[in-house]
C-alpha atoms as a PDB file:
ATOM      1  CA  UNK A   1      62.924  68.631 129.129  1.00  0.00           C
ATOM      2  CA  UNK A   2      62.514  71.618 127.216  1.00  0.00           C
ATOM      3  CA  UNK A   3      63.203  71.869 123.547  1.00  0.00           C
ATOM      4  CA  UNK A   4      63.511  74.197 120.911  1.00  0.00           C
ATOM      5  CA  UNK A   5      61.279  75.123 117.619  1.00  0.00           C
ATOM      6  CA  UNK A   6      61.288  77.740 114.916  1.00  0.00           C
ATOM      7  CA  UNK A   7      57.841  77.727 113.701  1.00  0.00           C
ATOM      8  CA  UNK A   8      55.340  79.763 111.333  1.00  0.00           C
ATOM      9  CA  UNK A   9      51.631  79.763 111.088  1.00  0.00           C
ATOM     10  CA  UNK A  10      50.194  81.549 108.173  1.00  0.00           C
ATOM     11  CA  UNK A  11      46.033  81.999 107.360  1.00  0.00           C
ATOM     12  CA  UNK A  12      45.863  80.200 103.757  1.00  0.00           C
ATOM     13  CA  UNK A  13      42.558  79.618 101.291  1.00  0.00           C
ATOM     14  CA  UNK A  14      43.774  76.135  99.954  1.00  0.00           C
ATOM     15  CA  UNK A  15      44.875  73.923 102.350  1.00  0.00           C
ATOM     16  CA  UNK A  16      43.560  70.877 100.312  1.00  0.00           C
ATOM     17  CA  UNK A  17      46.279  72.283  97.375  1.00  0.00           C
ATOM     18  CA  UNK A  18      49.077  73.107  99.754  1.00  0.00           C
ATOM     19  CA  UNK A  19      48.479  69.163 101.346  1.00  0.00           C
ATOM     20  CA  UNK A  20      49.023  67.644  97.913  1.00  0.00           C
ATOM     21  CA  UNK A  21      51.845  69.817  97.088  1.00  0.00           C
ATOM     22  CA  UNK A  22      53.488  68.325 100.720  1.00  0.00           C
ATOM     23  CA  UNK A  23      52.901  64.960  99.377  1.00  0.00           C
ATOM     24  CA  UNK A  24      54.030  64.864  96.225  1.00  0.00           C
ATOM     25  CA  UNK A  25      57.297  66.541  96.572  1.00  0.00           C
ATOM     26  CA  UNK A  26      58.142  65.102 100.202  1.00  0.00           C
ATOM     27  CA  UNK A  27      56.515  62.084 100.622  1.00  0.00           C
ATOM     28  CA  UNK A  28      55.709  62.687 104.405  1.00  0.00           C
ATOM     29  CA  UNK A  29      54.967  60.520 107.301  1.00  0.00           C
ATOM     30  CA  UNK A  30      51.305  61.334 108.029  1.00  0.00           C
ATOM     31  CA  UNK A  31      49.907  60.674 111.503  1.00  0.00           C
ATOM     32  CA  UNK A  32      46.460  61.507 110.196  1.00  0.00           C
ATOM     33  CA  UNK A  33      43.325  63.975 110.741  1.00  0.00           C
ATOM     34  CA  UNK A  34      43.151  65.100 114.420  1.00  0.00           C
ATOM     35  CA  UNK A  35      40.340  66.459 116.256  1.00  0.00           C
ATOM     36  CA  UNK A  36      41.870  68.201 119.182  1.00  0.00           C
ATOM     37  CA  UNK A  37      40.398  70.882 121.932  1.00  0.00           C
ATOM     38  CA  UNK A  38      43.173  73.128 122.972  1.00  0.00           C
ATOM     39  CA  UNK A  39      42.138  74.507 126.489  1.00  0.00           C
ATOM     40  CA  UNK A  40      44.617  77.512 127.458  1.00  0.00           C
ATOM     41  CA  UNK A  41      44.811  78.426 130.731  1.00  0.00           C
ATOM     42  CA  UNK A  42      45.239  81.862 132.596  1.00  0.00           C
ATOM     43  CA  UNK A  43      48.829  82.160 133.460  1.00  0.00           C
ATOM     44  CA  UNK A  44      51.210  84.755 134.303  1.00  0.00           C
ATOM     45  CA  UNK A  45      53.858  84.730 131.159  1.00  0.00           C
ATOM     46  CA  UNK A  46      53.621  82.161 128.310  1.00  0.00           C
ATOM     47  CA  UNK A  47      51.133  79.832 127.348  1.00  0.00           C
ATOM     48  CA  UNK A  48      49.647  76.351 129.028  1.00  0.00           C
ATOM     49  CA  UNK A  49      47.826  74.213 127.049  1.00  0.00           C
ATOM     50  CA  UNK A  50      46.300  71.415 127.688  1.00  0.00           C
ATOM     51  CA  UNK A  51      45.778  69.134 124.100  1.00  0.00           C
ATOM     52  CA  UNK A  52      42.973  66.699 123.762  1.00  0.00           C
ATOM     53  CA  UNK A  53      42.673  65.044 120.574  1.00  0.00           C
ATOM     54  CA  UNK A  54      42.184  61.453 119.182  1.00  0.00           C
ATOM     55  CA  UNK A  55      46.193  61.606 118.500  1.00  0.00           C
ATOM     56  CA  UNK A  56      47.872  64.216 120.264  1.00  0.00           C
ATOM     57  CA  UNK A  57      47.109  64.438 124.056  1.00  0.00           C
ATOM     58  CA  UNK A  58      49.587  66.758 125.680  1.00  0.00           C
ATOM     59  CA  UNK A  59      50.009  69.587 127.794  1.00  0.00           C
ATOM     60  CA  UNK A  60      52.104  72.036 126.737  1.00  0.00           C
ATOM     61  CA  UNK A  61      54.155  75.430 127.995  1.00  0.00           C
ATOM     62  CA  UNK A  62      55.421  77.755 125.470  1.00  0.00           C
ATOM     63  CA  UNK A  63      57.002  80.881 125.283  1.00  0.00           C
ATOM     64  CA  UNK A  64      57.125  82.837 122.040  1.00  0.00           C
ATOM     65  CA  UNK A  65      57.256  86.701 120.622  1.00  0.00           C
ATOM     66  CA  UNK A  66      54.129  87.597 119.071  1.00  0.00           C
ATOM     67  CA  UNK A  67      55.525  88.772 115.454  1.00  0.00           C
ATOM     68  CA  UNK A  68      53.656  88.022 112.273  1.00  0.00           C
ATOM     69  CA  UNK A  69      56.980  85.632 110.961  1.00  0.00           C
ATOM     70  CA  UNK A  70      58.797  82.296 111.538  1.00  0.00           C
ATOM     71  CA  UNK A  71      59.766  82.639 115.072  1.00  0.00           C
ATOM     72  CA  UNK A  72      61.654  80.462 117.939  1.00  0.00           C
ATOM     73  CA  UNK A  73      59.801  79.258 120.799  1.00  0.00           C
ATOM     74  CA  UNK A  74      60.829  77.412 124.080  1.00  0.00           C
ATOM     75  CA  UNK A  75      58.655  74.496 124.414  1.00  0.00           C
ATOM     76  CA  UNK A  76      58.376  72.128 127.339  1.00  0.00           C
ATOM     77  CA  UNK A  77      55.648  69.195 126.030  1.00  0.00           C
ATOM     78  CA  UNK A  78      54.435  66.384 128.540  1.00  0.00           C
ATOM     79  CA  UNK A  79      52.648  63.615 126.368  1.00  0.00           C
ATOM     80  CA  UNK A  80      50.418  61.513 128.492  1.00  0.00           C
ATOM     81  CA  UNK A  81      47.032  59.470 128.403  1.00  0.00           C
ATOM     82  CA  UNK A  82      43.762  61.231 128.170  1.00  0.00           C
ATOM     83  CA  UNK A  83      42.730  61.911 131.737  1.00  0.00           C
ATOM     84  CA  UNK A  84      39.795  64.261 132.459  1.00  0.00           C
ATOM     85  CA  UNK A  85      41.278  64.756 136.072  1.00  0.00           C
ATOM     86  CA  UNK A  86      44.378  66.647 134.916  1.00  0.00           C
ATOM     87  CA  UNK A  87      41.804  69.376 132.873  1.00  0.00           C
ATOM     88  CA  UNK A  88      40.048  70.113 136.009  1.00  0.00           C
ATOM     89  CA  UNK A  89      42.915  70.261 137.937  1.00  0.00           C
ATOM     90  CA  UNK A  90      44.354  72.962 135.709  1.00  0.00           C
ATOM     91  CA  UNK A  91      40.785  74.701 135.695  1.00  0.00           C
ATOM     92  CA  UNK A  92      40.922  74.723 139.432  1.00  0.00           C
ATOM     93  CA  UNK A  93      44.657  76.056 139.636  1.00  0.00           C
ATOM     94  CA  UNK A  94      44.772  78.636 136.858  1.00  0.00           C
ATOM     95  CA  UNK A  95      40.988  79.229 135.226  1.00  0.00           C
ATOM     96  CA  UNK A  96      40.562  78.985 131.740  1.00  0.00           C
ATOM     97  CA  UNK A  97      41.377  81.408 129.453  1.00  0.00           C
ATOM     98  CA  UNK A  98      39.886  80.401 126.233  1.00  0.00           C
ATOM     99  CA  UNK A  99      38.950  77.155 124.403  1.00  0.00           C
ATOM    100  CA  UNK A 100      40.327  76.503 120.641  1.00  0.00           C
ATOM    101  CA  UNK A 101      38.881  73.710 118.732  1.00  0.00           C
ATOM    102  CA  UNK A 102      39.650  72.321 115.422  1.00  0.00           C
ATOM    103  CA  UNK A 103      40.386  69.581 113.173  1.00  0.00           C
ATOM    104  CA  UNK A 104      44.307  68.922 112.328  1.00  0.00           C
ATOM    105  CA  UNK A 105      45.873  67.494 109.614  1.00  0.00           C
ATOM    106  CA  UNK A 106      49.129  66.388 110.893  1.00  0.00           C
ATOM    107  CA  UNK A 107      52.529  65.463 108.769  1.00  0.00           C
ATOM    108  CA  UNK A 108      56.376  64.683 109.235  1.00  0.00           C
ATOM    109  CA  UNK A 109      59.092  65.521 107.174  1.00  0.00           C
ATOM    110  CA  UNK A 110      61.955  64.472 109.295  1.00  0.00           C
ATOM    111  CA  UNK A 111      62.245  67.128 112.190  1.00  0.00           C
ATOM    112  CA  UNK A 112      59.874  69.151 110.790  1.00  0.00           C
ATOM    113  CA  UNK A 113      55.991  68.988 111.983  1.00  0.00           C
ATOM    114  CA  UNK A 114      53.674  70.202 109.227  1.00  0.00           C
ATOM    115  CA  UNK A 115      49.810  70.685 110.446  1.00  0.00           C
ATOM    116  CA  UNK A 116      46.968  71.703 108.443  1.00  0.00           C
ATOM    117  CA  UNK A 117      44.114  73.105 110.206  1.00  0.00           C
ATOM    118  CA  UNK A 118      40.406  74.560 110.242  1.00  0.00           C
ATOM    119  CA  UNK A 119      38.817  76.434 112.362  1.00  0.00           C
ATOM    120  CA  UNK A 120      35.204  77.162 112.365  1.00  0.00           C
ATOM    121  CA  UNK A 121      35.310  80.677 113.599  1.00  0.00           C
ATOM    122  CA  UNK A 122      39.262  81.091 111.706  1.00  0.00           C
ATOM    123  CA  UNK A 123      38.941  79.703 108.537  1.00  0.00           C
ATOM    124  CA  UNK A 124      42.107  77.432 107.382  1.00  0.00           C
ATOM    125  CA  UNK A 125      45.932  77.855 108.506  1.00  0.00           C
ATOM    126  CA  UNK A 126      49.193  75.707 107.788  1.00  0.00           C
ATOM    127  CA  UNK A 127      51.594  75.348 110.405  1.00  0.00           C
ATOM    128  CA  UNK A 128      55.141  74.496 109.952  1.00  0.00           C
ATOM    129  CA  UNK A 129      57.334  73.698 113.048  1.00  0.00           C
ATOM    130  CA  UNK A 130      61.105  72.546 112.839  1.00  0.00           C
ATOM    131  CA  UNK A 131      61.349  70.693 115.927  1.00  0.00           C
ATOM    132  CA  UNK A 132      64.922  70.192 117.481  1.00  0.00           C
ATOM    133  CA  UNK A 133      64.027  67.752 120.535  1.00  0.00           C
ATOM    134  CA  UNK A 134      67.838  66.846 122.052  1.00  0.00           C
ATOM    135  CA  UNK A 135      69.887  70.032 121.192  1.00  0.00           C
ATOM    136  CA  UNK A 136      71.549  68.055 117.792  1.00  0.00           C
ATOM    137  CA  UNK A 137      69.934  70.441 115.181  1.00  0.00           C
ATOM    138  CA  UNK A 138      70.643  73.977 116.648  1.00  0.00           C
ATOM    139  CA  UNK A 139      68.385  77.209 115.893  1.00  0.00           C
ATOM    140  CA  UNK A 140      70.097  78.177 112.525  1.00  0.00           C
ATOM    141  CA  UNK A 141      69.039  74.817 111.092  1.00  0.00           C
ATOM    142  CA  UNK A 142      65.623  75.195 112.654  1.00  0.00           C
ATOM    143  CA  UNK A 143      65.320  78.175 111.058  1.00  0.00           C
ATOM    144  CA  UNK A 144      66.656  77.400 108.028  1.00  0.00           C
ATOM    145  CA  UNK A 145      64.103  74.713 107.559  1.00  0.00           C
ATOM    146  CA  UNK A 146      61.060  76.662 108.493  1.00  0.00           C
ATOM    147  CA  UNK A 147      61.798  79.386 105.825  1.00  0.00           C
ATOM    148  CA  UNK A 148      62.316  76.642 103.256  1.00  0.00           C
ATOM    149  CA  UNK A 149      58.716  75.447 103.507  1.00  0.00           C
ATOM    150  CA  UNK A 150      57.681  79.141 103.607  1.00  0.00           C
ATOM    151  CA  UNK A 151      59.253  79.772 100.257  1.00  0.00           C
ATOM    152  CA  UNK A 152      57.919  75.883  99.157  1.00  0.00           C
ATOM    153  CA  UNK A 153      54.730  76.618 100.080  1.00  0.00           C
ATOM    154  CA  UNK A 154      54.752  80.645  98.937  1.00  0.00           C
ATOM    155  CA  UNK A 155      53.389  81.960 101.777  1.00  0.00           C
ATOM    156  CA  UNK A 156      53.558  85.830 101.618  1.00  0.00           C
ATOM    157  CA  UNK A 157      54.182  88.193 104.086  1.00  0.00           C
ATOM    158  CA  UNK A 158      50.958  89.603 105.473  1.00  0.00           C
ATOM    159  CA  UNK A 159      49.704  85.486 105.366  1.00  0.00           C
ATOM    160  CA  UNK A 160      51.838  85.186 108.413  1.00  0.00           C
ATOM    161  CA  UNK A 161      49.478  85.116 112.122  1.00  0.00           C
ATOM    162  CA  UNK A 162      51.351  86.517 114.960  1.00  0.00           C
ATOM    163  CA  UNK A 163      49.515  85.450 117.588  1.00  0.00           C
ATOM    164  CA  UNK A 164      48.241  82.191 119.028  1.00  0.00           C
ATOM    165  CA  UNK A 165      45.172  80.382 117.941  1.00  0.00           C
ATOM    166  CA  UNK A 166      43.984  81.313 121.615  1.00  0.00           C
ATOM    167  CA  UNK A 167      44.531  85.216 120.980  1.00  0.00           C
ATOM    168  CA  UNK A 168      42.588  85.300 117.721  1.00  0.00           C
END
């Protein structure tokens, strides 16, 4: 079933700073350091993922404007059990567009996902993703949330990535 997010990424120096700053004012749930290998696949409109990490193994349709600020995104997530069979079934079907890896630092605060990441080729990013699973939350409270960790974490304006990890 799909579900909705309002979500930012933003290209930041101190991750390490930002991390502590998460913990000591919020107290989040942390799921811990993921390595994952986002393969994206060549598809006609949107993005498919497939996820492959040590926590998160998913694959994962989304459609979202490429705009350098928190933004909505539909989001239709299957979570299943590592299986090297789906991958090359999805090679076979679509090609692959480009591989992303990197290591994850992943948090809860309530609704709200929180991810840390590097990248070798990147550098370091913070993701924020209000996360409204069964419609009870609504778009305005999404959003809401999203620009309050903006503002709690400073991020300025031109620290904001339009595009997905897959474009840069």
């Amino acid at each position: 079933m799909p579900h909705l997010n309002f979500e930012f990424k933003a290209k930041v120096e101190n991750t390490e700073e930002l991390e502590q700053k998460l913990i000591e004012a919020f107290n989040p749930s942390y799921l811990g350091e993921d390595d994952q290998t986002d393969t994206y696949f060549n598809i006609a409109t949107g993005r498919l993922k497939l996820r492959e990490g040590n926590i998160e193994n998913s694959l994962i349709y989304y459609e979202r404007s490429n705009s350098a600020e928190a933004k909505s995104s539909n989001v239709i997530l299957y979570e299943h059990k590592p299986d090297k069979n789906l991958k090359e079934i999805l090679t076979k079907v679509h090609g692959v567009k480009v591989i992303v890896d990197k290591k994850r630092k992943i948090y809860f605060v309530e609704n709200v996902k929180i991810h840390f990441d590097k990248l070798v080729a990147l550098g370091s990013f913070i993701e924020v993703e209000a996360i409204d699973k069964d419609d009870t939350i609504g778009i305005e409270r999404l959003k809401e949330q999203c620009l309050q960790f903006a503002t709690f974490f400073n991020i300025k304006p031109q620290q904001f990535v339009a595009h997905s990890y897959s474009d840069l």
